[in-house]
PDB file of N, CA and C in Angstrom:
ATOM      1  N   UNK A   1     116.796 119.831  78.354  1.00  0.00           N
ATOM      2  CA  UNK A   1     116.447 118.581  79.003  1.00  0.00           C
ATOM      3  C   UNK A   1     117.348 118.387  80.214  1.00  0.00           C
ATOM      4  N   UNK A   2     116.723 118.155  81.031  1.00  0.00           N
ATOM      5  CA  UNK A   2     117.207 117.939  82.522  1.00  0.00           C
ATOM      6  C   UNK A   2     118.096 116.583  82.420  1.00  0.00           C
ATOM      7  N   UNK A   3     119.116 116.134  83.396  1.00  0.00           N
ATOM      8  CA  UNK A   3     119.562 115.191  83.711  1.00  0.00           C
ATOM      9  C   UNK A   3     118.913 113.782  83.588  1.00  0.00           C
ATOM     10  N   UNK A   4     119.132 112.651  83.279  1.00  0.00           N
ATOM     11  CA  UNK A   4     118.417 111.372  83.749  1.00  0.00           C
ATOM     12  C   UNK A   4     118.215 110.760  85.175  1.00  0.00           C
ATOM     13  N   UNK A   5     116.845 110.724  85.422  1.00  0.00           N
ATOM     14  CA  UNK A   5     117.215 110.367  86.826  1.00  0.00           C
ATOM     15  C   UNK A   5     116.420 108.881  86.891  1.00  0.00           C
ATOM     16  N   UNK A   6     116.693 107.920  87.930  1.00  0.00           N
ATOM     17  CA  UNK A   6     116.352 106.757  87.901  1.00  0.00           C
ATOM     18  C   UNK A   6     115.408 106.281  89.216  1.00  0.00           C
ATOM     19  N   UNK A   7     114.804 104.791  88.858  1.00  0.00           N
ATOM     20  CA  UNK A   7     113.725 104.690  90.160  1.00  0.00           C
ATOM     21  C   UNK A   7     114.360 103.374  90.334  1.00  0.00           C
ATOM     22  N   UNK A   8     113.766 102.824  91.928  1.00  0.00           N
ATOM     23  CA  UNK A   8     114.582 101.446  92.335  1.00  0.00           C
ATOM     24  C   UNK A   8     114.154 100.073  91.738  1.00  0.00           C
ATOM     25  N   UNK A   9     112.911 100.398  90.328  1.00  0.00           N
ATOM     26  CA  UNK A   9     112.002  99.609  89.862  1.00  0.00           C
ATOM     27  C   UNK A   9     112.569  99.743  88.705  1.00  0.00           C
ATOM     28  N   UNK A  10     114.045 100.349  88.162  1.00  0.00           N
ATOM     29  CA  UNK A  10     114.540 100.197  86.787  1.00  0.00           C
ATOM     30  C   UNK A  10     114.175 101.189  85.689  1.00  0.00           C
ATOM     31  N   UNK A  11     113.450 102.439  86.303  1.00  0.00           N
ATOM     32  CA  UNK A  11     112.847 103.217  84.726  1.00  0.00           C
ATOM     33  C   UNK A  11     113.894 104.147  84.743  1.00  0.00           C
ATOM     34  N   UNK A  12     113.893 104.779  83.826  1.00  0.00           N
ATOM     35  CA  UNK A  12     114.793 106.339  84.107  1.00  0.00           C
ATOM     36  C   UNK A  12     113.734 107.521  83.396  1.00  0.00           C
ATOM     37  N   UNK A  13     113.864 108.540  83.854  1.00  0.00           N
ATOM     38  CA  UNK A  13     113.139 109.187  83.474  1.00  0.00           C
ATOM     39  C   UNK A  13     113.763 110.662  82.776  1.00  0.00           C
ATOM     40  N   UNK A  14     113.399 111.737  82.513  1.00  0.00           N
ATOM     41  CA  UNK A  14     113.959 113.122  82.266  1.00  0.00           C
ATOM     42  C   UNK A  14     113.130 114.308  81.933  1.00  0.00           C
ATOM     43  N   UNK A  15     113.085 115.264  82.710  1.00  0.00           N
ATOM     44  CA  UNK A  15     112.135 115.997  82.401  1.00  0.00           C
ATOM     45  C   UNK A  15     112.974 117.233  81.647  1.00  0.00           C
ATOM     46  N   UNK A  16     111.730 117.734  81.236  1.00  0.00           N
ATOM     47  CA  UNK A  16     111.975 118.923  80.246  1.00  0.00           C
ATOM     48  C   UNK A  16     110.660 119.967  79.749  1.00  0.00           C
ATOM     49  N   UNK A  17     110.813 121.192  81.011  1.00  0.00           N
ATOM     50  CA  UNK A  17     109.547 121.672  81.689  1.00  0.00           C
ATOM     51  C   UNK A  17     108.593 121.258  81.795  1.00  0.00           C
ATOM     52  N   UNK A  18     107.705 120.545  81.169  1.00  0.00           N
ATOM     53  CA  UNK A  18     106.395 120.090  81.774  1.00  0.00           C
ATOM     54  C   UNK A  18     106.028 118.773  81.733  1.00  0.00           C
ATOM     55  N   UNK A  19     107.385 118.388  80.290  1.00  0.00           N
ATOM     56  CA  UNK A  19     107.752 117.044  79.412  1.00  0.00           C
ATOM     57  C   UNK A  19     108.021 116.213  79.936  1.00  0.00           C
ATOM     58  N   UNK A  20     108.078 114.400  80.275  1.00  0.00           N
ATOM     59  CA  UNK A  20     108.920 113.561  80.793  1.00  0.00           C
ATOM     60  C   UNK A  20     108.957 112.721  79.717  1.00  0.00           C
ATOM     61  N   UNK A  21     110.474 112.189  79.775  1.00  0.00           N
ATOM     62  CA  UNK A  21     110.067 110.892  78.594  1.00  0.00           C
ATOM     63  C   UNK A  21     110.939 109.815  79.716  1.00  0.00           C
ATOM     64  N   UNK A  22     110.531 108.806  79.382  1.00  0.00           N
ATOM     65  CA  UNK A  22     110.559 107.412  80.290  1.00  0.00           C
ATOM     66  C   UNK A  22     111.234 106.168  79.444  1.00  0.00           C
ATOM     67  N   UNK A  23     111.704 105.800  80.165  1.00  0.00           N
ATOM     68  CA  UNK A  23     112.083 104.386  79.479  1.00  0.00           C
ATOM     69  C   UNK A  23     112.651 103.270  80.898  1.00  0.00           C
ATOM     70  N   UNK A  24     113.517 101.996  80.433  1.00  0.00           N
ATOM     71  CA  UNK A  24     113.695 101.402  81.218  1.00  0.00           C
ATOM     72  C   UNK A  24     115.715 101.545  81.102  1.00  0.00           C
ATOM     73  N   UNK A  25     116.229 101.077  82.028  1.00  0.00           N
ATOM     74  CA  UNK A  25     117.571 101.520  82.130  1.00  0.00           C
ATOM     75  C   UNK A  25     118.090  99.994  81.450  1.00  0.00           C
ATOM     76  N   UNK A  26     119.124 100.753  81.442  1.00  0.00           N
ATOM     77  CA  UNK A  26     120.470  99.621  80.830  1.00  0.00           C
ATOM     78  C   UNK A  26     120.375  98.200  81.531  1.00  0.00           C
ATOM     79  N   UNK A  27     120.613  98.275  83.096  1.00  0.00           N
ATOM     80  CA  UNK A  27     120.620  97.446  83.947  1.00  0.00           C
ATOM     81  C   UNK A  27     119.212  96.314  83.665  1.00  0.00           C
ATOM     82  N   UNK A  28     118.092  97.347  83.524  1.00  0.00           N
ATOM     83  CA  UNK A  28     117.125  96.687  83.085  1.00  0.00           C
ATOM     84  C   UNK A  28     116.669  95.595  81.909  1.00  0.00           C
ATOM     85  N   UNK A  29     117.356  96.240  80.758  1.00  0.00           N
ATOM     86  CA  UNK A  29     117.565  95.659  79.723  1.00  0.00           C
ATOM     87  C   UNK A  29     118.202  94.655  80.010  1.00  0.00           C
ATOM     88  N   UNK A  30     119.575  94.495  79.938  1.00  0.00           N
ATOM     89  CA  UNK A  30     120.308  93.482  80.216  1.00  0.00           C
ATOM     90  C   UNK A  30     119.652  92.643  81.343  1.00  0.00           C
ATOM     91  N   UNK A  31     119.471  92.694  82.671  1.00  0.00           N
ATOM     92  CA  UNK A  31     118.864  91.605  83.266  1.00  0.00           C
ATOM     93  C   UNK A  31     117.434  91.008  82.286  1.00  0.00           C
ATOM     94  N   UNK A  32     116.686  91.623  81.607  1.00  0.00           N
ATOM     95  CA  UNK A  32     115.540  90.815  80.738  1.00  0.00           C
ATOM     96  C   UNK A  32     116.004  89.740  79.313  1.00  0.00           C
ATOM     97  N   UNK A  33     117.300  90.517  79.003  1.00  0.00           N
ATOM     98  CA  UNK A  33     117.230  89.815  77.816  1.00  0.00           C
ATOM     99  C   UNK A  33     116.758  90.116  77.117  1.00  0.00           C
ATOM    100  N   UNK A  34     116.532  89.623  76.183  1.00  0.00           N
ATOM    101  CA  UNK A  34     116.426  89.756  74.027  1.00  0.00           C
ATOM    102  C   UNK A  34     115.207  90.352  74.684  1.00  0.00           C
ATOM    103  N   UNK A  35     114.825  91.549  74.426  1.00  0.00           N
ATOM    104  CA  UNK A  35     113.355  91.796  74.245  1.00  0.00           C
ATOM    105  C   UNK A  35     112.726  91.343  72.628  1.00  0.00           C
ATOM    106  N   UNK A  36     111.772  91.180  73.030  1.00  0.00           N
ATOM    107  CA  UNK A  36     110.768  90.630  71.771  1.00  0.00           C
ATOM    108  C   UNK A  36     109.704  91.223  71.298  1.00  0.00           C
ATOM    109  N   UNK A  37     109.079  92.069  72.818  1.00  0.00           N
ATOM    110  CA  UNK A  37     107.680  92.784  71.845  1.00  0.00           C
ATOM    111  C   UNK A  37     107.408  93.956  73.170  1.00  0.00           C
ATOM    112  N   UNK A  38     106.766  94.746  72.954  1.00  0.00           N
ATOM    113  CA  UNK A  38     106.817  95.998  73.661  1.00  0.00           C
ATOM    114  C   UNK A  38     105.173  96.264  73.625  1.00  0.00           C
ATOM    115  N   UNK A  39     104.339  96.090  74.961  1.00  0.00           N
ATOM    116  CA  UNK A  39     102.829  96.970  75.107  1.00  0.00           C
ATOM    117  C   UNK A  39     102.874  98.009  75.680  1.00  0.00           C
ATOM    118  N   UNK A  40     102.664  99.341  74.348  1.00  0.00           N
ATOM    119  CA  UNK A  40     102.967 100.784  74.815  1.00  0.00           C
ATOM    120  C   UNK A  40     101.127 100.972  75.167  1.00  0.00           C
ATOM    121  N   UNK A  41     101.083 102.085  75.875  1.00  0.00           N
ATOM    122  CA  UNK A  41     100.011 102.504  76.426  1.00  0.00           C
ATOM    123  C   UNK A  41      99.335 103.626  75.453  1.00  0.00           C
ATOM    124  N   UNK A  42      97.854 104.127  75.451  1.00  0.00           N
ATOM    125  CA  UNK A  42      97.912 104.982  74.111  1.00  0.00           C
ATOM    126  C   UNK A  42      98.099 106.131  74.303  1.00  0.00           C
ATOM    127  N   UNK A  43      98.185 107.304  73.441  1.00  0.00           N
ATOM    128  CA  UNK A  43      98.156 108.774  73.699  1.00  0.00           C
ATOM    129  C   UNK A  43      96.752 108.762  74.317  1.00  0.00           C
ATOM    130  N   UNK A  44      96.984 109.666  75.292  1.00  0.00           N
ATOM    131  CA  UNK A  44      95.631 110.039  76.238  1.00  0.00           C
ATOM    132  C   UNK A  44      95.395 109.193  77.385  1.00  0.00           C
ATOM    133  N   UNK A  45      96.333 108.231  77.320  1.00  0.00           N
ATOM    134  CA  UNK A  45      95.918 107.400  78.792  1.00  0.00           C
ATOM    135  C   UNK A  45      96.544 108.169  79.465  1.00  0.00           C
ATOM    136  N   UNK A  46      96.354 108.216  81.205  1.00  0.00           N
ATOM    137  CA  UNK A  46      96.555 108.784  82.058  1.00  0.00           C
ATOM    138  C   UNK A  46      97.153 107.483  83.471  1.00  0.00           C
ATOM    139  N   UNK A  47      97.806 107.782  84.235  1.00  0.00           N
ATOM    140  CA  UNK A  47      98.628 107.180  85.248  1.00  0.00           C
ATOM    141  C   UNK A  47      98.817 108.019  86.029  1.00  0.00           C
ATOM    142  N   UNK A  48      98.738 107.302  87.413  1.00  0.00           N
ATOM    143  CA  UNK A  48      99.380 107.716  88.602  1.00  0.00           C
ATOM    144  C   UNK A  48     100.563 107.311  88.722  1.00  0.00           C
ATOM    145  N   UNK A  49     101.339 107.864  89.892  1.00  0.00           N
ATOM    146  CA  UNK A  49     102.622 107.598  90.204  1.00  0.00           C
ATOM    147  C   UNK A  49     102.823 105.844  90.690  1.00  0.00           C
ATOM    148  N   UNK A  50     103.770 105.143  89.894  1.00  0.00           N
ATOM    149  CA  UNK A  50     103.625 103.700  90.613  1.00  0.00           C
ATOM    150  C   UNK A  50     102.796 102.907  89.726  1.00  0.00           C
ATOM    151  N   UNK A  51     101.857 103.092  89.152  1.00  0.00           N
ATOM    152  CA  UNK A  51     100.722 102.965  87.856  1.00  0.00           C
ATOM    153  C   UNK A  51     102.080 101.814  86.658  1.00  0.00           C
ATOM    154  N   UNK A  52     101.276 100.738  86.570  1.00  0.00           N
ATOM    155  CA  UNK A  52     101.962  99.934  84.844  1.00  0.00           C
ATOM    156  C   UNK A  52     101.527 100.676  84.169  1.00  0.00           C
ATOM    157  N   UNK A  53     102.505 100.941  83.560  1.00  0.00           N
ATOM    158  CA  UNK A  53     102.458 101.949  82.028  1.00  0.00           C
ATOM    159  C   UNK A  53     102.548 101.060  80.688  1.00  0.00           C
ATOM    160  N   UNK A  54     103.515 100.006  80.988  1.00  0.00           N
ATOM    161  CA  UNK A  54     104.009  99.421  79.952  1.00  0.00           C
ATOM    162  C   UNK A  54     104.540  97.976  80.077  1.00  0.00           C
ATOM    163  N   UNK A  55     104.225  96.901  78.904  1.00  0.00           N
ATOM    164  CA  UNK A  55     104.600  96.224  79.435  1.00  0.00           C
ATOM    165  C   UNK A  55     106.105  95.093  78.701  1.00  0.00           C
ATOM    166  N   UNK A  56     106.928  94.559  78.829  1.00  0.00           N
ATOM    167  CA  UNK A  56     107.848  94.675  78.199  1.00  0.00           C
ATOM    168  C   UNK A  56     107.820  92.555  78.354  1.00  0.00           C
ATOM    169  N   UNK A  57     108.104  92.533  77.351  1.00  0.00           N
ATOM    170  CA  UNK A  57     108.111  90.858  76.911  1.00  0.00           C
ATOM    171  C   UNK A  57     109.645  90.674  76.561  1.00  0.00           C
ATOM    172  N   UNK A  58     110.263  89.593  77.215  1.00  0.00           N
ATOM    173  CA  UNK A  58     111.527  89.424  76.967  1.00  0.00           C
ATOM    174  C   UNK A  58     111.676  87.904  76.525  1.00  0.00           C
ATOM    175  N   UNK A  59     112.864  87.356  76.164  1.00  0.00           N
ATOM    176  CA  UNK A  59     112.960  85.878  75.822  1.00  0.00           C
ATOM    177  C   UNK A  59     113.196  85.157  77.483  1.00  0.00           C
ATOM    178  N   UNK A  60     113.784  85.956  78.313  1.00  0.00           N
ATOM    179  CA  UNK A  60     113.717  85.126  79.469  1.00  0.00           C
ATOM    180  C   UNK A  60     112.245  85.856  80.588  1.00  0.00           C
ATOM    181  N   UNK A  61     111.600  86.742  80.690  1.00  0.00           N
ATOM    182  CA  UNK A  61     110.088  87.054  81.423  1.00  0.00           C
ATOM    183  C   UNK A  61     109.837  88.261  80.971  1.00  0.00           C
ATOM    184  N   UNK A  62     108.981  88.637  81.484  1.00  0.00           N
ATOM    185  CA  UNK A  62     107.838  89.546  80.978  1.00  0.00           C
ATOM    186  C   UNK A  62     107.892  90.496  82.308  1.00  0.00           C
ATOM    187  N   UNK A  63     107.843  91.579  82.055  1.00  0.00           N
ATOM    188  CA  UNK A  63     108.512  92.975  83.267  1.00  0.00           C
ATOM    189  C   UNK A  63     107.347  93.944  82.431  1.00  0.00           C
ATOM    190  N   UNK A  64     107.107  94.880  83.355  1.00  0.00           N
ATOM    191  CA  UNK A  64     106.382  96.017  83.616  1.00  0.00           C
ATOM    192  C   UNK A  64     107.482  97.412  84.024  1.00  0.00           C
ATOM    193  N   UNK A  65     107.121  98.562  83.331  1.00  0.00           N
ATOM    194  CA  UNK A  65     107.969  99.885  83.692  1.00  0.00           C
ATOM    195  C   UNK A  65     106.383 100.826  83.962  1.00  0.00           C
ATOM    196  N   UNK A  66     106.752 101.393  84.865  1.00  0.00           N
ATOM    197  CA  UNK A  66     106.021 102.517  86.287  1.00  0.00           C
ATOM    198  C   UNK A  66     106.051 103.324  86.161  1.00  0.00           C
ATOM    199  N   UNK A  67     104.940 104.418  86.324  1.00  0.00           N
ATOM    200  CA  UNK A  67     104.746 105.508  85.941  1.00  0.00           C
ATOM    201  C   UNK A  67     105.496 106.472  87.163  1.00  0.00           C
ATOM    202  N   UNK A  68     106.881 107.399  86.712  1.00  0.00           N
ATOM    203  CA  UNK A  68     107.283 107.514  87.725  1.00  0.00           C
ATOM    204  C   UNK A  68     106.609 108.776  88.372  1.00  0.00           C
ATOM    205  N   UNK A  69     105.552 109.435  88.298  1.00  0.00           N
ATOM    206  CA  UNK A  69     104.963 110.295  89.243  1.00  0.00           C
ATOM    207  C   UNK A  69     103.363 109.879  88.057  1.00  0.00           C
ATOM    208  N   UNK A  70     102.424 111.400  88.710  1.00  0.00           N
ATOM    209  CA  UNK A  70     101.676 111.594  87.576  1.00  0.00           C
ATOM    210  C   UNK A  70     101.664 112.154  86.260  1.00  0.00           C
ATOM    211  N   UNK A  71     101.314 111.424  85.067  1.00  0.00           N
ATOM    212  CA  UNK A  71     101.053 111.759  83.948  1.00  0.00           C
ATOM    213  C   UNK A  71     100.005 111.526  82.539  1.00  0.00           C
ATOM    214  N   UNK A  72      99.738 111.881  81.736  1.00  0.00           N
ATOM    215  CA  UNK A  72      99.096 111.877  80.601  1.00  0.00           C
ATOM    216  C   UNK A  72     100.150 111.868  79.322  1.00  0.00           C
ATOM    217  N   UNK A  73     100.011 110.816  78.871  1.00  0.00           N
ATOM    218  CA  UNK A  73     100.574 109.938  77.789  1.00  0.00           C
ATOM    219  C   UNK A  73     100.467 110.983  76.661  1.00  0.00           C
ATOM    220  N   UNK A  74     101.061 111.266  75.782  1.00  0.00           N
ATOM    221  CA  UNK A  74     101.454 112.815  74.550  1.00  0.00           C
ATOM    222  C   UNK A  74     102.289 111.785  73.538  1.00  0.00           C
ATOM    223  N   UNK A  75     103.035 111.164  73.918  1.00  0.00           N
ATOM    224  CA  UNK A  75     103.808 110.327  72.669  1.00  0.00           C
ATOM    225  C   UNK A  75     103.901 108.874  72.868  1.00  0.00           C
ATOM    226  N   UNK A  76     104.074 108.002  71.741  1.00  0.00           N
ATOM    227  CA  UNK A  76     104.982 106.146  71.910  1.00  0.00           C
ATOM    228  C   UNK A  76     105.611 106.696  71.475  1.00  0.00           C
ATOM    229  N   UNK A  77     106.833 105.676  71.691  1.00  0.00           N
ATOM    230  CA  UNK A  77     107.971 105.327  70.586  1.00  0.00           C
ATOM    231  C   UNK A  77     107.148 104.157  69.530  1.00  0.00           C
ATOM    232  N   UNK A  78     106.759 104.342  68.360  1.00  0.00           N
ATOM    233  CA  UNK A  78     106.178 103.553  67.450  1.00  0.00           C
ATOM    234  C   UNK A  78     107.073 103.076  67.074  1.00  0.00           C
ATOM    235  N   UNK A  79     108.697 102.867  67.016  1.00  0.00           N
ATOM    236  CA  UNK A  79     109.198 102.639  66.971  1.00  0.00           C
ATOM    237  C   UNK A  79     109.383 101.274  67.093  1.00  0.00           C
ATOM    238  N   UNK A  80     109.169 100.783  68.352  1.00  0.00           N
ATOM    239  CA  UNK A  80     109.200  99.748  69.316  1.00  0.00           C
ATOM    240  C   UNK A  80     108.268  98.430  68.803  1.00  0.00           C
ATOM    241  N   UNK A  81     107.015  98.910  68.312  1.00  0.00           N
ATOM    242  CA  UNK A  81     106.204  97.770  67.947  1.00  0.00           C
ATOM    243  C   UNK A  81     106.958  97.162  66.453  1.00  0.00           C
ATOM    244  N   UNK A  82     107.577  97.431  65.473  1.00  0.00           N
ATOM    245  CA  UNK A  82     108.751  96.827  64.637  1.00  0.00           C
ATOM    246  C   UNK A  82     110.035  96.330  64.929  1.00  0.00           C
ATOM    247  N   UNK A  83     110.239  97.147  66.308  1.00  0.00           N
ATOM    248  CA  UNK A  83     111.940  97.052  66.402  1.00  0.00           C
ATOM    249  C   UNK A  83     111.925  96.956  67.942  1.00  0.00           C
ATOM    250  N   UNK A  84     111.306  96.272  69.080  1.00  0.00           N
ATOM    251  CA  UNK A  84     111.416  96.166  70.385  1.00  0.00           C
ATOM    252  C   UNK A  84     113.039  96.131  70.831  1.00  0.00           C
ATOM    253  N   UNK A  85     113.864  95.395  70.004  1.00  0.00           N
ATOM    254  CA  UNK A  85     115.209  95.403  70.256  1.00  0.00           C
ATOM    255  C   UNK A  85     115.729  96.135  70.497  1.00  0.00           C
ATOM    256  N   UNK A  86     115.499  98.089  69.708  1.00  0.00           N
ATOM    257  CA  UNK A  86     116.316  99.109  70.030  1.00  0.00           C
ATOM    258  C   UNK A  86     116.177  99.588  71.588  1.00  0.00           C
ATOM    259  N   UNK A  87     115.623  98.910  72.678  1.00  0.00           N
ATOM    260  CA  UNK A  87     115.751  99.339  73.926  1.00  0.00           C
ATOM    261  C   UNK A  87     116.775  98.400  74.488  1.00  0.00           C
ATOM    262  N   UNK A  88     117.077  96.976  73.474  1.00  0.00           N
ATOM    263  CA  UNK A  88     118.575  96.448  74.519  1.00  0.00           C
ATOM    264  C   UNK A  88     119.377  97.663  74.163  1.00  0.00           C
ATOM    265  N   UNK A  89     119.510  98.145  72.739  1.00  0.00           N
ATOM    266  CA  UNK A  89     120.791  98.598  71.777  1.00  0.00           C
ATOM    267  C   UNK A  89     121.324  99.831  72.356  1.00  0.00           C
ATOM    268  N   UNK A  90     119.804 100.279  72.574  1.00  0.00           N
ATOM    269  CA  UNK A  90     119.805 101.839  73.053  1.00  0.00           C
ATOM    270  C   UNK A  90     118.895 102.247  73.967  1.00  0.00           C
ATOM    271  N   UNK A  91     119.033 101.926  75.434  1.00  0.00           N
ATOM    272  CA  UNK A  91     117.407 102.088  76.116  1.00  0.00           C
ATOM    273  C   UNK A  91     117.814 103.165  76.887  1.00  0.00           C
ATOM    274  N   UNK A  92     118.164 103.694  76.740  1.00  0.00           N
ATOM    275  CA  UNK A  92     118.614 105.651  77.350  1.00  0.00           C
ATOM    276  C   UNK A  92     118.255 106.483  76.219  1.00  0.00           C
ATOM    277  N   UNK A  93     118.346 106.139  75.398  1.00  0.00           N
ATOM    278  CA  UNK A  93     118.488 106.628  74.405  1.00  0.00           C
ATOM    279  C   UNK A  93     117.219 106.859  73.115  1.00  0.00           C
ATOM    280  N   UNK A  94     116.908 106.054  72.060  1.00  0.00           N
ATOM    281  CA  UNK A  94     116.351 105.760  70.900  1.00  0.00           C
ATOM    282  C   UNK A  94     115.292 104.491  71.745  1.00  0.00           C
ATOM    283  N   UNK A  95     115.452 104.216  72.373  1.00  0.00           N
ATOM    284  CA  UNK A  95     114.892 103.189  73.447  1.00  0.00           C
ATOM    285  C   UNK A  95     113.630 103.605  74.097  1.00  0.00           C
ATOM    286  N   UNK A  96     113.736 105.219  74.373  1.00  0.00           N
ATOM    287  CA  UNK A  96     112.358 105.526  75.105  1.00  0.00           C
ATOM    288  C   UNK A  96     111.124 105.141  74.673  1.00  0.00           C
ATOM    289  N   UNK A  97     110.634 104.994  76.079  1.00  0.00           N
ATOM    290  CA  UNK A  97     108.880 104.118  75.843  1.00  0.00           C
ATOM    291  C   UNK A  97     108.091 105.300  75.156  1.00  0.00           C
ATOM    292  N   UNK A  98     107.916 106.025  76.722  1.00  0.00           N
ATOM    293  CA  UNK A  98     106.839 107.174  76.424  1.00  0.00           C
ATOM    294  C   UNK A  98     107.406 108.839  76.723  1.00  0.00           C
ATOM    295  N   UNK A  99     106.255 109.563  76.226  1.00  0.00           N
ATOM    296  CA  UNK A  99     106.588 111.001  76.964  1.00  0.00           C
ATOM    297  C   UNK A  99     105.355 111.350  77.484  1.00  0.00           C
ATOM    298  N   UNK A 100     105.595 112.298  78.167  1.00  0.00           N
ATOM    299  CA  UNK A 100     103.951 112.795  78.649  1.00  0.00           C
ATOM    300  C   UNK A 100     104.071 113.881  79.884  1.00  0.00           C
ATOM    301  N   UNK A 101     103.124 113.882  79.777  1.00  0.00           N
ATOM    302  CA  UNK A 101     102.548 115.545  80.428  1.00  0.00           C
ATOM    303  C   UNK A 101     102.694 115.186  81.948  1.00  0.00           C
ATOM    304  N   UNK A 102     103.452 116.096  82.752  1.00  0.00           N
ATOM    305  CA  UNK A 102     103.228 115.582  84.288  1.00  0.00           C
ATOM    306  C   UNK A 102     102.025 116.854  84.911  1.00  0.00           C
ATOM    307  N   UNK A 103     101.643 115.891  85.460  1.00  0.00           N
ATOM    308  CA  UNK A 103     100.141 116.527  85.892  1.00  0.00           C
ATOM    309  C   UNK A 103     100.882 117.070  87.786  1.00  0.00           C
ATOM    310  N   UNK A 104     101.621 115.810  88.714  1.00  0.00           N
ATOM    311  CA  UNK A 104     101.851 115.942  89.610  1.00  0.00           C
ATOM    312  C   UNK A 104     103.007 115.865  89.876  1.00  0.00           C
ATOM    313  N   UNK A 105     104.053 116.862  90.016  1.00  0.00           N
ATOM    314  CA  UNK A 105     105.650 116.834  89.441  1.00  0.00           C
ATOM    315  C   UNK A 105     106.412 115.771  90.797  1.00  0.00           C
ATOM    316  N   UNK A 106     106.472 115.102  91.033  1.00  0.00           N
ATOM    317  CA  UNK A 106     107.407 114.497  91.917  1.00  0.00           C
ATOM    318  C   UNK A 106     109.158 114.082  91.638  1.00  0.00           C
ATOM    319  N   UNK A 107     109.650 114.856  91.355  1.00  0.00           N
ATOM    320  CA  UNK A 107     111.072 114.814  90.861  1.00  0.00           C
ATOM    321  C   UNK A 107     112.560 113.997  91.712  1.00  0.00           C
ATOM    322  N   UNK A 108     111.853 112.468  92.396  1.00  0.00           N
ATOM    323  CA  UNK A 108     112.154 112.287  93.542  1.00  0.00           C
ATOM    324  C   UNK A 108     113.565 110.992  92.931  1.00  0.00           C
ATOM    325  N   UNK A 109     114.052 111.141  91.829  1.00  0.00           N
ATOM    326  CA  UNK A 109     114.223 109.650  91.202  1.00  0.00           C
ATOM    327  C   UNK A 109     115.671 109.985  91.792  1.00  0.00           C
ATOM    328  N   UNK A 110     116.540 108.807  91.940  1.00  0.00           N
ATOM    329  CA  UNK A 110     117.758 108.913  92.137  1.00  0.00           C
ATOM    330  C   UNK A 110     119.099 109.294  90.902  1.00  0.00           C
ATOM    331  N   UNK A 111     120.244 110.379  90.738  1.00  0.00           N
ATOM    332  CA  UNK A 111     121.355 110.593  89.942  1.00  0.00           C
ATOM    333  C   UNK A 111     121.544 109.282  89.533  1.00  0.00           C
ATOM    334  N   UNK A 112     122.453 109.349  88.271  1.00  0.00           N
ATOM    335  CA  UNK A 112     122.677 107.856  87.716  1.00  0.00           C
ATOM    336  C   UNK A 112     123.721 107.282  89.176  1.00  0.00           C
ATOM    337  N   UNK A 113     124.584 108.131  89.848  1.00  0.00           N
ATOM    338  CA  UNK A 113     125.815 107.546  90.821  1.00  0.00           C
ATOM    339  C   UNK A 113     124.924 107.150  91.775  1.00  0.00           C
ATOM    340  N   UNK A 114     123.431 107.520  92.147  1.00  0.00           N
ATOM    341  CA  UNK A 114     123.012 106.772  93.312  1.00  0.00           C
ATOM    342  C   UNK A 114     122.453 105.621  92.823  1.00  0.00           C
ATOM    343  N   UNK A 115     122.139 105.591  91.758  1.00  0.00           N
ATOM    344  CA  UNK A 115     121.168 104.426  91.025  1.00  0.00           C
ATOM    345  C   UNK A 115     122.332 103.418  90.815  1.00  0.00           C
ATOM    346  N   UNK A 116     123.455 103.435  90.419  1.00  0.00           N
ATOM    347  CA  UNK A 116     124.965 102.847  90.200  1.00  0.00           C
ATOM    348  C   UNK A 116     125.122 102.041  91.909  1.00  0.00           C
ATOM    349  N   UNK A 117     125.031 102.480  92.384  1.00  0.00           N
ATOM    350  CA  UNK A 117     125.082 102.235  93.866  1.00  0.00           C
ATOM    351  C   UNK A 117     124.129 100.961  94.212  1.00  0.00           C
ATOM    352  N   UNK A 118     122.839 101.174  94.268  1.00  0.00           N
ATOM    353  CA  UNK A 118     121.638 100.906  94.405  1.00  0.00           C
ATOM    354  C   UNK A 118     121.823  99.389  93.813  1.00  0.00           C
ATOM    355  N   UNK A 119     122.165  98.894  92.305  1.00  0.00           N
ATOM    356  CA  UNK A 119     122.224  97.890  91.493  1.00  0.00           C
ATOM    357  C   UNK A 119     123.591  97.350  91.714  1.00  0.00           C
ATOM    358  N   UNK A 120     124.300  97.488  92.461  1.00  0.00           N
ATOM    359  CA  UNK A 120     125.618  96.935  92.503  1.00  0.00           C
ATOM    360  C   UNK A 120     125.903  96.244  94.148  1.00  0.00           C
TER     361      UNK A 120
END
């Protein structure tokens, strides 16, 4: 698995040859607050780059995470629809939304030190 790399819309992403799995970053989390409920997208949906994938319900608003190039949806975290919380606890981590197939590789996301930059 490749490095984490991040977009200026809060997702992070990581590929792993053909694999990406996605989620939303730390920064992200914390600015939403208590998440509460998580709308994952199904296996087999498909997205363009920029595309709502997902949509994320918090106690203070309701945020959307972006499909960061093209892909076709292969996994949820089922996780999430019992336990939406493990993306404050752990959203790098046990936190991931989705994985999926990249159809159109755009590998354009920023290192965590530029993304560190970017939010500060």
């Amino acid at each position: 698995m490749t490095e984490k790399k991040y977009l200026e819309t809060h997702e992070w992403y990581s590929l792993s040859d053909n694999e990406i799995t996605i989620g939303i970053s730390d920064y992200a989390q914390g600015e939403l607050g208590d998440i509460v409920f998580v709308t994952l997208p199904e296996v087999g949906d498909e997205f363009s780059k920029g595309d709502s994938m997902v949509e994320v319900e918090a106690t203070k608003t309701v945020a959307e995470a972006y499909a960061p190039m093209d892909c076709v949806i292969t996994e949820i975290n089922t996780m999430l629809d019992s336990e939406p919380e493990i993306i404050n606890n752990d959203p790098c981590g046990q936190g991931w939304m989705v994985k999926a197939e990249v159809k159109n590789l755009d590998d354009s996301g920023m290192l965590y030190q530029e993304y560190e930059s970017f939010i500060t």
